[in-house]
Protein backbone atom coordinates (compact mmCIF):
# COMPACT_ATOMS: atom_id res chain seq x y z
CA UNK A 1 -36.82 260.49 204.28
CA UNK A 2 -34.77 261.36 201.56
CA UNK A 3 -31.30 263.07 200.93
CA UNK A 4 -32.69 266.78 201.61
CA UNK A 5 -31.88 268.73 205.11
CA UNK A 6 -34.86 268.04 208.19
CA UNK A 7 -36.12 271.62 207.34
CA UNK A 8 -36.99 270.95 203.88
CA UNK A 9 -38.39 267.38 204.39
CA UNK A 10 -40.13 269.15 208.11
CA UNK A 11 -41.75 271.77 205.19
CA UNK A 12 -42.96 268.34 202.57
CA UNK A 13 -44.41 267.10 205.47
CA UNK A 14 -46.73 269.72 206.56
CA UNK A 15 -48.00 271.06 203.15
CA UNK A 16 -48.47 266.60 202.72
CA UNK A 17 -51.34 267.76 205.58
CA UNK A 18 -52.46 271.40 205.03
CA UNK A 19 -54.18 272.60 202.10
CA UNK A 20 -56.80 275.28 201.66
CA UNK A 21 -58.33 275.73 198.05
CA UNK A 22 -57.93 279.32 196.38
CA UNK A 23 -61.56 279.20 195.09
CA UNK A 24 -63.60 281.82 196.77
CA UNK A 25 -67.11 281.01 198.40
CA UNK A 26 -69.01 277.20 198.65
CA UNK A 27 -67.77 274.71 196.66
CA UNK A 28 -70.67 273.19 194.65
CA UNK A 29 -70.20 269.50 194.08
CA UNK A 30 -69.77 268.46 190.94
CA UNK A 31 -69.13 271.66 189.64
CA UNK A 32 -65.88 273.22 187.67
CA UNK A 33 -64.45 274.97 191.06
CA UNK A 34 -65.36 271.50 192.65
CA UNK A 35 -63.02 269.84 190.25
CA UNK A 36 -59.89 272.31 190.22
CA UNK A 37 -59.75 272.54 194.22
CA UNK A 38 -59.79 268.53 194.42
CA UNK A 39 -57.20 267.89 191.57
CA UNK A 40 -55.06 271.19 192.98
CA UNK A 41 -54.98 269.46 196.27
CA UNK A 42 -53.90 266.55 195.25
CA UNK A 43 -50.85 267.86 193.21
CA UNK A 44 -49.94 270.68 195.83
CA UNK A 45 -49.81 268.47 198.91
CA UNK A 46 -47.92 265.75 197.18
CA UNK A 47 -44.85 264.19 199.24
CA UNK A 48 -41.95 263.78 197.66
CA UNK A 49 -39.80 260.89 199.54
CA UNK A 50 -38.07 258.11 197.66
CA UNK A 51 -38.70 254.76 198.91
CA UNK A 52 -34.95 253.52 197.59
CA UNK A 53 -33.59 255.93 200.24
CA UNK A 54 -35.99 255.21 203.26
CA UNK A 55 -33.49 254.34 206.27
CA UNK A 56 -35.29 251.96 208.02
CA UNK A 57 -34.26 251.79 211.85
CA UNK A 58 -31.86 248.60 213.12
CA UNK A 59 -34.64 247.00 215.51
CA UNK A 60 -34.40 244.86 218.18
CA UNK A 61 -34.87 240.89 217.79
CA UNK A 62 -37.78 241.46 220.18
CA UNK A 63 -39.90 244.27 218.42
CA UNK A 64 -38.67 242.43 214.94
CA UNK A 65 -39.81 239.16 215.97
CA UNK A 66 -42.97 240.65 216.21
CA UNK A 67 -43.03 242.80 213.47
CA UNK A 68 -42.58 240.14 211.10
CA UNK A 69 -45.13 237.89 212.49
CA UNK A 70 -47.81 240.23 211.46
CA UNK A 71 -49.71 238.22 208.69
CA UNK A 72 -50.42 241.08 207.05
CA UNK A 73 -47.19 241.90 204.69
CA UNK A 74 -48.43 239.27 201.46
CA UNK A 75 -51.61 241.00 201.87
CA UNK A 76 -50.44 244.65 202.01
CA UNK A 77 -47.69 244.29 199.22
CA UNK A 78 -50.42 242.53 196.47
CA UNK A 79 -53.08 244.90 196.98
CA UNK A 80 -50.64 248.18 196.34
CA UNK A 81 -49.64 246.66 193.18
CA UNK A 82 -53.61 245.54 192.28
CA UNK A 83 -54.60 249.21 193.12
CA UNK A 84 -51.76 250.61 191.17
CA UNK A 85 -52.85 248.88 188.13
CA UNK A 86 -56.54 249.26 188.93
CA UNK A 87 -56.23 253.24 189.27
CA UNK A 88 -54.20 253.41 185.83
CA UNK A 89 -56.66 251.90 184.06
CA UNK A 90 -59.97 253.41 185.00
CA UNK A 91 -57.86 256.82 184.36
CA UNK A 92 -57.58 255.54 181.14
CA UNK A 93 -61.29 255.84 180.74
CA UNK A 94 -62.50 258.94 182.12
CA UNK A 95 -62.64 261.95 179.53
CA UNK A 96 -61.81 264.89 181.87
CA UNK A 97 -58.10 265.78 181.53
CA UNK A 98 -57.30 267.07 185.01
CA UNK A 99 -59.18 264.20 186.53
CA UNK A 100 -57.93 261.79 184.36
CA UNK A 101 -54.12 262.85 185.27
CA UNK A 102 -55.44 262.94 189.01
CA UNK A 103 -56.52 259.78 189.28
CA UNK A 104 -52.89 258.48 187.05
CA UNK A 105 -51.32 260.27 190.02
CA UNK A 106 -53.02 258.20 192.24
CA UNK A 107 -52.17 255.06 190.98
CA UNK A 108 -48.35 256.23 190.44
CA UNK A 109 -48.46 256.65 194.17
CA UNK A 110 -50.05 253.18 194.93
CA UNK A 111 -46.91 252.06 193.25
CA UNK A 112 -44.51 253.86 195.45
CA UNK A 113 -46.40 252.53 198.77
CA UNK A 114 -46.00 249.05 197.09
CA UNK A 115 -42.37 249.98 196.80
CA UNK A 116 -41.95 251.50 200.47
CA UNK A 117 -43.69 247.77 201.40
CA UNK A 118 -41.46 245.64 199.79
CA UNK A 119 -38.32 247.85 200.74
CA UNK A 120 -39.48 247.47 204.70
CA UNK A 121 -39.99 243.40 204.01
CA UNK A 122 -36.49 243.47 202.26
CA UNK A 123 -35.06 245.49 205.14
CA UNK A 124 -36.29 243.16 207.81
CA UNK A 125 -35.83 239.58 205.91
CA UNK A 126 -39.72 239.10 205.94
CA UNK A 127 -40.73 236.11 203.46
CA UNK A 128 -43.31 236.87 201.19
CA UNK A 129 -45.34 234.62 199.05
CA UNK A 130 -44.88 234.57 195.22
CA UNK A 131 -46.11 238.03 193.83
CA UNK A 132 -49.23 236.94 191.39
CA UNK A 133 -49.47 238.51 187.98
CA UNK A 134 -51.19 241.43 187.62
CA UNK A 135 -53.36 241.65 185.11
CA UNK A 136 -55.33 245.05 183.71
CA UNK A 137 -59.02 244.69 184.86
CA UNK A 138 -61.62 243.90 182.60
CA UNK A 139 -63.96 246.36 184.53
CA UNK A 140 -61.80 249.26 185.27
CA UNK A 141 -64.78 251.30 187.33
CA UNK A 142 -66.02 248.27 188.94
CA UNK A 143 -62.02 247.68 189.94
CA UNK A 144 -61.99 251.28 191.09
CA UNK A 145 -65.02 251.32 192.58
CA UNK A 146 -64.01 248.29 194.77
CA UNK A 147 -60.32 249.78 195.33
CA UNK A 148 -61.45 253.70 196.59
CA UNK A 149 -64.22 251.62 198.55
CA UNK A 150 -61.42 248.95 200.49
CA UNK A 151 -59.38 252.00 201.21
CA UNK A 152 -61.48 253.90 202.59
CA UNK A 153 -62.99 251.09 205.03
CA UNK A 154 -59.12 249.58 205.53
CA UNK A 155 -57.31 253.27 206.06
CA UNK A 156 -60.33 254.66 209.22
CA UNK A 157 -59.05 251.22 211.12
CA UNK A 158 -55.67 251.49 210.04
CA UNK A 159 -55.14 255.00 211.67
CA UNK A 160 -56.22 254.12 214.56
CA UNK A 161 -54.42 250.69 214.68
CA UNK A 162 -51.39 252.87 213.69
CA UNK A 163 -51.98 254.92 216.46
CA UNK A 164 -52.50 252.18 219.35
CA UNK A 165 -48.84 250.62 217.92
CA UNK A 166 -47.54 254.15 218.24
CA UNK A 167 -48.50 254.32 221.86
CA UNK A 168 -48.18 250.81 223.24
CA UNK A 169 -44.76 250.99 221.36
CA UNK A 170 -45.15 247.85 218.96
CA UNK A 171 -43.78 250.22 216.48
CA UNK A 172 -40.59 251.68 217.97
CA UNK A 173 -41.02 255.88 217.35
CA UNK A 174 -38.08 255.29 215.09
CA UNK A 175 -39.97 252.92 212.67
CA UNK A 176 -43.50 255.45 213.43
CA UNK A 177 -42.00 258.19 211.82
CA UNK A 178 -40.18 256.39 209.24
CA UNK A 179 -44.10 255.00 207.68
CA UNK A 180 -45.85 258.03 209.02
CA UNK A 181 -46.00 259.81 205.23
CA UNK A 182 -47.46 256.69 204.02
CA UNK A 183 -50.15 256.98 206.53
CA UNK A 184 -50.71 260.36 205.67
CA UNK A 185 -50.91 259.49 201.68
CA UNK A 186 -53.66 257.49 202.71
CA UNK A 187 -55.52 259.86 203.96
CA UNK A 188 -55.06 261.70 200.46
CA UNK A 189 -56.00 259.09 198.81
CA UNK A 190 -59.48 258.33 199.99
CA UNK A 191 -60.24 262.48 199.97
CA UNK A 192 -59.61 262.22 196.57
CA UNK A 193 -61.70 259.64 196.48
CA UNK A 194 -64.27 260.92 198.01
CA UNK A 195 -64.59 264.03 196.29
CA UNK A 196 -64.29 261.91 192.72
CA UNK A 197 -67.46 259.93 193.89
CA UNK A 198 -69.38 262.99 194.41
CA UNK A 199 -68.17 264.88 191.48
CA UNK A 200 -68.65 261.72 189.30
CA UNK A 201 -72.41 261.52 190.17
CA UNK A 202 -72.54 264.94 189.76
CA UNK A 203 -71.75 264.97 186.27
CA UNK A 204 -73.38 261.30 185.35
CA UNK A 205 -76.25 261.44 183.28
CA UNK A 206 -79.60 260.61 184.71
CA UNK A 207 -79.98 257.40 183.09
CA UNK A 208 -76.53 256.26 184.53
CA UNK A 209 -77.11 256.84 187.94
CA UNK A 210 -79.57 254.19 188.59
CA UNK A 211 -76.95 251.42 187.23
CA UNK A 212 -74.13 252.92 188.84
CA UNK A 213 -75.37 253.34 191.95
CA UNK A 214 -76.62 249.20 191.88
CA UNK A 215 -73.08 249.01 190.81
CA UNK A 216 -72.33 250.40 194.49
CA UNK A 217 -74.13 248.63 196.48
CA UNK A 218 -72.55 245.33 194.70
CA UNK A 219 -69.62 246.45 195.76
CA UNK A 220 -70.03 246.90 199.85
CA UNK A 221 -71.61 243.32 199.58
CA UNK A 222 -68.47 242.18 197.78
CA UNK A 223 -66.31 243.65 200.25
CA UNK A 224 -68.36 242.75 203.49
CA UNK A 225 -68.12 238.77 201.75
CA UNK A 226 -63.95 239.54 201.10
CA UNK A 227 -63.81 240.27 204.55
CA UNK A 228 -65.80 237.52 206.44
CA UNK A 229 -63.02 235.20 204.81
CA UNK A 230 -59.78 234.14 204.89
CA UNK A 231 -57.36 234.40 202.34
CA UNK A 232 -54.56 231.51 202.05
CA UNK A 233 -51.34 232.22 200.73
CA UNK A 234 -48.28 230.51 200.42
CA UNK A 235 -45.13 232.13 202.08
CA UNK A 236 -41.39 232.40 201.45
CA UNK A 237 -40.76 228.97 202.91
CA UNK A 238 -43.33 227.31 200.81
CA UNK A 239 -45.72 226.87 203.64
CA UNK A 240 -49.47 227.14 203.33
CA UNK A 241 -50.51 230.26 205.56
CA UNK A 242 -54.19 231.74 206.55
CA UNK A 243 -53.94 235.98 206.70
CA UNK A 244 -57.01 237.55 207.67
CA UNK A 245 -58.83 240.12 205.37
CA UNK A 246 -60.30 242.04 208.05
CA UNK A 247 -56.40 242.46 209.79
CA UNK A 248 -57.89 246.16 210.27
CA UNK A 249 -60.33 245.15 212.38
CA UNK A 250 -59.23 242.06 214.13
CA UNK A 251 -55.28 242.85 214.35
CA UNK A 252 -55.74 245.59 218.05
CA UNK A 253 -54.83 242.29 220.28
CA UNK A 254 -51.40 241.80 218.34
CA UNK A 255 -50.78 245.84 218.71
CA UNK A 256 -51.00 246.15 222.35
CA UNK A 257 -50.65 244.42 225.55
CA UNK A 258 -53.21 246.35 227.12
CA UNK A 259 -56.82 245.01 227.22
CA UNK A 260 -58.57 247.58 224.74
CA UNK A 261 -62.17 247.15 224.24
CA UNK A 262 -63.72 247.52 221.13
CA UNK A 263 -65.57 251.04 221.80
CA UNK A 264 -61.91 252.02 222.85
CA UNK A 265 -60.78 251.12 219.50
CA UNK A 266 -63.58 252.98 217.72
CA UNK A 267 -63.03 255.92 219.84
CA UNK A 268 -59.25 255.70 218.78
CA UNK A 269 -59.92 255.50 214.97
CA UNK A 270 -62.50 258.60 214.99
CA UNK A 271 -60.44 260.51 216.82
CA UNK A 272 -57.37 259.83 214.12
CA UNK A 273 -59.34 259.87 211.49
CA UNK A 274 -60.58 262.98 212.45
CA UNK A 275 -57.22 264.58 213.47
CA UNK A 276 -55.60 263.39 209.59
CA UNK A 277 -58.46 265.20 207.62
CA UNK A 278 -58.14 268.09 210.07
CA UNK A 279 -55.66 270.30 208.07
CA UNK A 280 -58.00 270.10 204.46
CA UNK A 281 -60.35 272.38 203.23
CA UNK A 282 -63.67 272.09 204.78
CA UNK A 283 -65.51 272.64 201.83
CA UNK A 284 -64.16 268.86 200.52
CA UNK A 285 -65.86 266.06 201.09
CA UNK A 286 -64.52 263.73 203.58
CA UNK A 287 -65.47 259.40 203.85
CA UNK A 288 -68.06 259.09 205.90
CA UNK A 289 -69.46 255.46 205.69
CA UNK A 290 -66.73 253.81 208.30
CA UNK A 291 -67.15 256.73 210.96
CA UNK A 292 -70.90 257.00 210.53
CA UNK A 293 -71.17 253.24 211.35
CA UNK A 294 -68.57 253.49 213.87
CA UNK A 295 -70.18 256.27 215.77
CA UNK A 296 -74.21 254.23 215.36
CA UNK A 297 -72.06 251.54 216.34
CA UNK A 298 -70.86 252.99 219.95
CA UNK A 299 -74.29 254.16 220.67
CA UNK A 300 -74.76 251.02 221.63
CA UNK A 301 -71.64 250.17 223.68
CA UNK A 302 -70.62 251.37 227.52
CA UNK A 303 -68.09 254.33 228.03
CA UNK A 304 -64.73 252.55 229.13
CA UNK A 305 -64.18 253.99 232.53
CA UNK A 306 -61.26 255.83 232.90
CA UNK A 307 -58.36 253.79 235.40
């Protein structure tokens, strides 16, 4: 994805997804060995491709036609730069050097996905509506909080959704492999995440927790309310358009021409959001709120039967 030879970006690609932590034995969380092997990971399975220098495939009117339908691209584009800005700030606040630069790190890399974003829409002459101004948040945890929360929820659908594009081939293998770091970074992301969560009630003092952890729960209501709506925004044309919040969820029908069921979507998403966090320690923590609802939620559904 960059101007190095396919061994060396082959090489990127698979330390991007395999990382085992030097520290010996169990890895108490919250403690000092806790900390190193989740800020080490982060740095050592960084991937370095340049957005400037992605060469986005020459697609076909058919598969670009519906590529740029998606209502998802004003969406996608505005919440990189929001996280971006979100991350940087609550590093800003947090007193431990290597998780203070870990979390920076973070939020440089929300700006390079916001920059591989509006690089594809350039490439493919998608309109986008006006860019808002973003603005440093008053509440940097409560920003954070909400951001490492969204991503975690939006990234278990999103690799599955990836996935079922990948296979019904909405997204020509060309264009799959072109975004498939991004994915990937995603998954880094909300380990990092994660593992900060722990580690940050870990360390909290007793009298915090209580707060913080109301602080929490505001935050799934917040995004469970985000997502029953609809967000308008106004496009390149100057037309008034509806994208839906909950694209993740709702957005299998435009992937595929197949008739999925939901518990076939759920099976898809555990299975690829197992398979990303495969090639990580097992000693991190992983999110587990999407997949633990996900699996008590096909308890209750019927086995599609194979055809």
């Amino acid at each position: 994805m960059y101007a190095a030879d396919a061994a060396t970006i082959a090489e990127a690609d698979r330390k991007a997804r395999h990382w085992q932590s030097p520290e010996p034995g169990p890895l108490v969380i919250g403690s000092e060995a806790h900390k190193r092997a989740v800020c080490r990971m982060f740095e050592d399975t960084f991937n370095p491709y340049k957005p400037s220098v992605i060469p986005w495939p020459k697609l076909d009117e058919v598969t670009l036609n519906r590529i740029t339908s998606l209502p998802i691209w004003d969406i996608a584009v505005q919440t990189e730069g929001k996280a971006r800005l979100r991350m940087a700030a609550y590093a800003a606040t947090i007193t431990d050097p290597e998780m203070r630069d870990t979390i920076a790190r973070n939020g440089w890399e929300e700006n390079r996905h916001k920059e591989v974003l509006s690089k594809l829409v350039e490439a493919y002459g998608i309109p986008l509506a006006p860019e808002p101004e973003y603005l440093e948040p008053k509440d940097p945890e409560w920003a954070y909080l909400v951001t490492g929360y969204s991503e975690c929820v939006d990234s278990f659908f999103a690799f599955g959704l990836f996935e079922m594009a990948r296979r019904s081939g909405f997204f020509p293998e060309e264009l799959v492999e072109t975004f498939e770091p991004v994915m990937q970074e995603e998954c880094r992301h909300i380990l990092l995440f994660a593992n900060w969560l722990a580690w940050h009630r870990k360390n909290m003092p007793w009298w915090k927790r209580p707060y913080f952890e109301m602080r929490v729960w505001a935050v799934w209501i917040f995004l469970g309310w985000e997502r029953i709506g609809m967000a308008k925004t106004v496009d390149g044309a100057g037309n008034e358009n509806k994208q839906d919040n909950n694209f993740t969820v709702n957005g299998s029908k435009a992937m595929t021409d197949e008739d999925i069921s939901l518990a076939q979507i759920l099976d898809l998403c555990l299975s690829e959001n197992d398979r990303r966090f495969a090639g990580y320690d097992k000693r991190l923590l992983r999110p587990t709120t999407a997949p633990f609802l996900a699996r008590l939620a096909r308890k209750f559904m019927r086995t599609p039967k194979k055809a």
